[in-house]
Protein backbone atom coordinates (compact mmCIF):
# COMPACT_ATOMS: atom_id res chain seq x y z
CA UNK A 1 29.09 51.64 39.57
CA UNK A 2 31.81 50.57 41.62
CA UNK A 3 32.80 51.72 45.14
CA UNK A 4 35.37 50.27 46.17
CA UNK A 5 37.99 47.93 45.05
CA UNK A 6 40.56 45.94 46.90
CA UNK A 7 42.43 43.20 45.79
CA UNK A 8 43.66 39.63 48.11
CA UNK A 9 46.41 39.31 49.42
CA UNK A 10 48.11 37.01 47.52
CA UNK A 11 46.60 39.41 44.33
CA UNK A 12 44.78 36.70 42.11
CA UNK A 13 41.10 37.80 43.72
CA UNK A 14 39.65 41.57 43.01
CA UNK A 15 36.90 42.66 45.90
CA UNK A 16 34.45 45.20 43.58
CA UNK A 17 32.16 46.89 45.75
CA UNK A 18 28.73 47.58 43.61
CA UNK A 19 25.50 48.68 45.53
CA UNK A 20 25.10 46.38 48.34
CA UNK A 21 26.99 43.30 47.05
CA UNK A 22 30.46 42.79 47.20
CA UNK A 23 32.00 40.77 43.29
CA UNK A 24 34.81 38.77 43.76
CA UNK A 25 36.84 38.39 40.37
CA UNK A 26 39.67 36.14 39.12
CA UNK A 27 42.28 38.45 38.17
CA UNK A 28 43.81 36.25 35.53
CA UNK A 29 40.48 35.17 33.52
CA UNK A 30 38.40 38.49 34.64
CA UNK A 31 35.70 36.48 35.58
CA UNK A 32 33.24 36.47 38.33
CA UNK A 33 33.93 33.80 41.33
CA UNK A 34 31.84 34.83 44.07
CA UNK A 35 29.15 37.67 44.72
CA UNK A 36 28.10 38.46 48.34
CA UNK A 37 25.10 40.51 49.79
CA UNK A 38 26.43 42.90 52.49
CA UNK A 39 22.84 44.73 52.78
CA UNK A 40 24.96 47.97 53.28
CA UNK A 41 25.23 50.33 50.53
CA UNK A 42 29.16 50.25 49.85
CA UNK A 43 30.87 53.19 49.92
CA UNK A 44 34.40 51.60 50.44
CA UNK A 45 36.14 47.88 50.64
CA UNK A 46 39.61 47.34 52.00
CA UNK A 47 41.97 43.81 51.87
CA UNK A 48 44.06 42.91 54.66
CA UNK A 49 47.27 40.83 54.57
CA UNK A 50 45.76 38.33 56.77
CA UNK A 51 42.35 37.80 54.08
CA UNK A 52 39.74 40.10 56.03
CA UNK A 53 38.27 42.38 54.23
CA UNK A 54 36.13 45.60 55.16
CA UNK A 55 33.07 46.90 53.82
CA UNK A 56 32.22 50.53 54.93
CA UNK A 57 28.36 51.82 54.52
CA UNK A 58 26.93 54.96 53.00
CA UNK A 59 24.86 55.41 56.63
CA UNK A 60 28.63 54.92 58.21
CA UNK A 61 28.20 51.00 58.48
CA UNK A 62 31.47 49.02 58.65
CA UNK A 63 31.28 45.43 58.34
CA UNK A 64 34.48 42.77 58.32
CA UNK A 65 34.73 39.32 57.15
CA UNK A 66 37.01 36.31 57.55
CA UNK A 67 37.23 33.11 55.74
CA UNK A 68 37.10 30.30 57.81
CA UNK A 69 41.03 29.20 58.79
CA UNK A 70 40.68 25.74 57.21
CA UNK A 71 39.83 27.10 53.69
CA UNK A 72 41.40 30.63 53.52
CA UNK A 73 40.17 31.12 49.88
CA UNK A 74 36.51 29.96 50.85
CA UNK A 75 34.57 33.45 50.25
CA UNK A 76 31.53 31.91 50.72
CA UNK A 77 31.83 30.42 54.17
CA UNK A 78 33.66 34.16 55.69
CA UNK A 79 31.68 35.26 58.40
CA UNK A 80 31.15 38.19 60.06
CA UNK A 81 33.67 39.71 62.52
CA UNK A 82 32.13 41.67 65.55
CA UNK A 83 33.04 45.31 66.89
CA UNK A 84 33.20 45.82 70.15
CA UNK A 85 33.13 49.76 70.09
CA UNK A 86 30.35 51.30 67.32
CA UNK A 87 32.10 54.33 66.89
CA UNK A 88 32.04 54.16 63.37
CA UNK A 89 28.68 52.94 63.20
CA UNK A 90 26.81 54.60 65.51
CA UNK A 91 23.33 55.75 63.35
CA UNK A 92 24.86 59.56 62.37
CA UNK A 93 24.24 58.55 58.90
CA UNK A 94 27.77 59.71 57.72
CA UNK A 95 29.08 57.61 54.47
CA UNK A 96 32.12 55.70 55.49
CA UNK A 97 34.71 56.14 52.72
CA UNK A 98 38.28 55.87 54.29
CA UNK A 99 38.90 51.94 55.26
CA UNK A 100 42.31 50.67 55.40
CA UNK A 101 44.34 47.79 57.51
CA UNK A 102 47.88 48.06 58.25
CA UNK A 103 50.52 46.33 56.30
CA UNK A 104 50.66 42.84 59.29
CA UNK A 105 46.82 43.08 59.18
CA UNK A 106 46.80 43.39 62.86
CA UNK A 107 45.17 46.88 62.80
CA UNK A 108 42.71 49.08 60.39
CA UNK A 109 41.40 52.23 60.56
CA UNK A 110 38.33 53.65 59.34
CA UNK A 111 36.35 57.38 59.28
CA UNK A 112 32.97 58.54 58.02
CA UNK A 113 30.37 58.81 60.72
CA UNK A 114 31.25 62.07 62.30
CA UNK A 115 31.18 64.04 59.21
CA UNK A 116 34.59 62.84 58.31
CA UNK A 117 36.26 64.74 61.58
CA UNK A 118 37.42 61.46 63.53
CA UNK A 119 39.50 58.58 62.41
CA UNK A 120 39.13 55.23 64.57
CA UNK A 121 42.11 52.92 64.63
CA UNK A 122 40.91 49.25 65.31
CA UNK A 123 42.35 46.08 66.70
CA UNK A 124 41.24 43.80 63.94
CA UNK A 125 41.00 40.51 65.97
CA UNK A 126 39.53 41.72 68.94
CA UNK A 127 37.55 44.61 67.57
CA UNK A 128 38.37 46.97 70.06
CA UNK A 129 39.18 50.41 69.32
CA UNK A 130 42.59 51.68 69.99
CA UNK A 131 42.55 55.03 69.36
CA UNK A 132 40.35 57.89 67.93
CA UNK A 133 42.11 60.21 66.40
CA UNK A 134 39.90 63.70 66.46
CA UNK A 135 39.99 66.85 63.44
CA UNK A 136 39.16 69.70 63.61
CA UNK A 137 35.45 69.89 62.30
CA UNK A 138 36.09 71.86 59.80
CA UNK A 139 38.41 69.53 58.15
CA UNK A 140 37.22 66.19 56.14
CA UNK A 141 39.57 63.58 55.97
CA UNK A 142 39.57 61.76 52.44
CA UNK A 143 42.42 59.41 52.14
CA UNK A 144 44.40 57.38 54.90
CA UNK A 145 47.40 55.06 54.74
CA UNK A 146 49.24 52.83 56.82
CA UNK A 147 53.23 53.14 57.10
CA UNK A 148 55.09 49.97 55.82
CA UNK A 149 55.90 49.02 59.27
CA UNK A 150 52.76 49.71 60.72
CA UNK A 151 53.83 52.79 63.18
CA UNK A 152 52.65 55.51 61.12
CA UNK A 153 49.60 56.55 59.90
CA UNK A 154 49.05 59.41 57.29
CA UNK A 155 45.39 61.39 56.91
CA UNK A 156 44.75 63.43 53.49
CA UNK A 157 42.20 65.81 54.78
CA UNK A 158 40.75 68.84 52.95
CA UNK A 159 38.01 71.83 54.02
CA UNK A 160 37.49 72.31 50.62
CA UNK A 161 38.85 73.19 47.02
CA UNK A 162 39.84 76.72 47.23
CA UNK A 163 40.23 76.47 50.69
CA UNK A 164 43.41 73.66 50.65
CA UNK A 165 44.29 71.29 52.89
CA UNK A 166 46.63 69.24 55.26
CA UNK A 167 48.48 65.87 55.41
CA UNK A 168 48.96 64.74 58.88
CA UNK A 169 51.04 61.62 60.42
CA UNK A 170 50.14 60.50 63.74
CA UNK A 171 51.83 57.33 65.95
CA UNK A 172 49.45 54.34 65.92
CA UNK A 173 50.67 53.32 69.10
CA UNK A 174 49.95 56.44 71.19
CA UNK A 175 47.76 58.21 68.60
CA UNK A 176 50.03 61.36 69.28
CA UNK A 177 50.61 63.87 65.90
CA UNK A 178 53.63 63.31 64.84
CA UNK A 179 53.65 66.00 62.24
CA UNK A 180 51.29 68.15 59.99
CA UNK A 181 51.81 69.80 55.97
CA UNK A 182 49.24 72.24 55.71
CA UNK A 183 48.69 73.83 51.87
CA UNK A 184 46.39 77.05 52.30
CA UNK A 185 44.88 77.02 49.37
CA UNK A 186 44.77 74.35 45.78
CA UNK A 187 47.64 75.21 43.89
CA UNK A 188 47.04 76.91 40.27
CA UNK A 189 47.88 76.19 37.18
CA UNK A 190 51.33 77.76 35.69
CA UNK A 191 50.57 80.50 33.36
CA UNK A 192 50.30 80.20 29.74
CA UNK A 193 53.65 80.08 27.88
């Protein structure tokens, strides 16, 4: 099944993620346009604003594309973009399942390889990490999101279940915690009436 979905930027293109190969599909007819072998098992696909788009690997791989400049809608023809830090992607055999890019596209951040505990922020054109945010080990984080203006950047983690959880913000700039909501443990359902 599918997993990961992301759509363009201009929204007429969705980016399924199914096994190893990445569907592209005309929103308005449904049908397929493109289908690309990443030879990763997907475990997550992010769209930026600028038309890069992420895959992240069930072993912690994180690949990124970009169409060539001439023919931005030329999905074929993207080619690989280079890392220059492998933090995410470093053989720990983690599954990478938090990609996302930040609103200008200039920036994305992505988490998986260290059991969930570290969230790398990325510049996207140069490839060179920015910052690593660190959590606690015993903490997983499961959901990220940029701020509209890019300065922000919000981490869902959990421990487990019963156990609760914690949103954080942090600065992208300095990679400082801003400020944390902790809930101790998953709320429960109201009693009966």
């Amino acid at each position: 099944g599918a997993q990961g979905v992301a759509f363009s930027p201009t929204g007429s293109v969705l980016v399924v993620g199914v096994g190893t190969t990445l569907k592209f599909f005309d929103v308005t007819t449904g049908e397929q346009q493109l289908e690309i072998e990443c030879h990763v098992s997907i475990s997550s696909v992010a769209y930026s604003s600028r038309g890069i788009w992420a895959v992240g690997g069930s072993r912690g791989e994180l690949k990124l594309f970009e169409p060539p400049e001439d023919a931005p809608d030329d999905y074929d023809e993207a080619v690989p973009l280079r890392l220059n830090r492998g933090g995410v992607h470093d053989g720990r055999r983690r599954s990478l399942q938090t990609l996302c890019f930040s609103p200008d596209g200039s920036t994305f951040a992505a988490n998986g390889c260290h059991g969930g505990t570290y969230v790398d922020i990325y510049d996207t054109e140069t490839g060179d990490l920015r910052h690593q945010l660190f959590r606690l080990k015993s903490y997983s984080v499961k959901a990220a999101a940029f701020s509209p203006d890019g300065k922000s950047i919000a981490l869902g983690e959990s421990v487990s279940f019963r156990s609760g959880g914690r949103v954080s913000l942090y600065d992208t700039t300095t990679g400082d915690l801003r400020r944390m909501h902790r809930q101790s443990q998953a709320p429960t359902a109201p009693p009966p009436a």
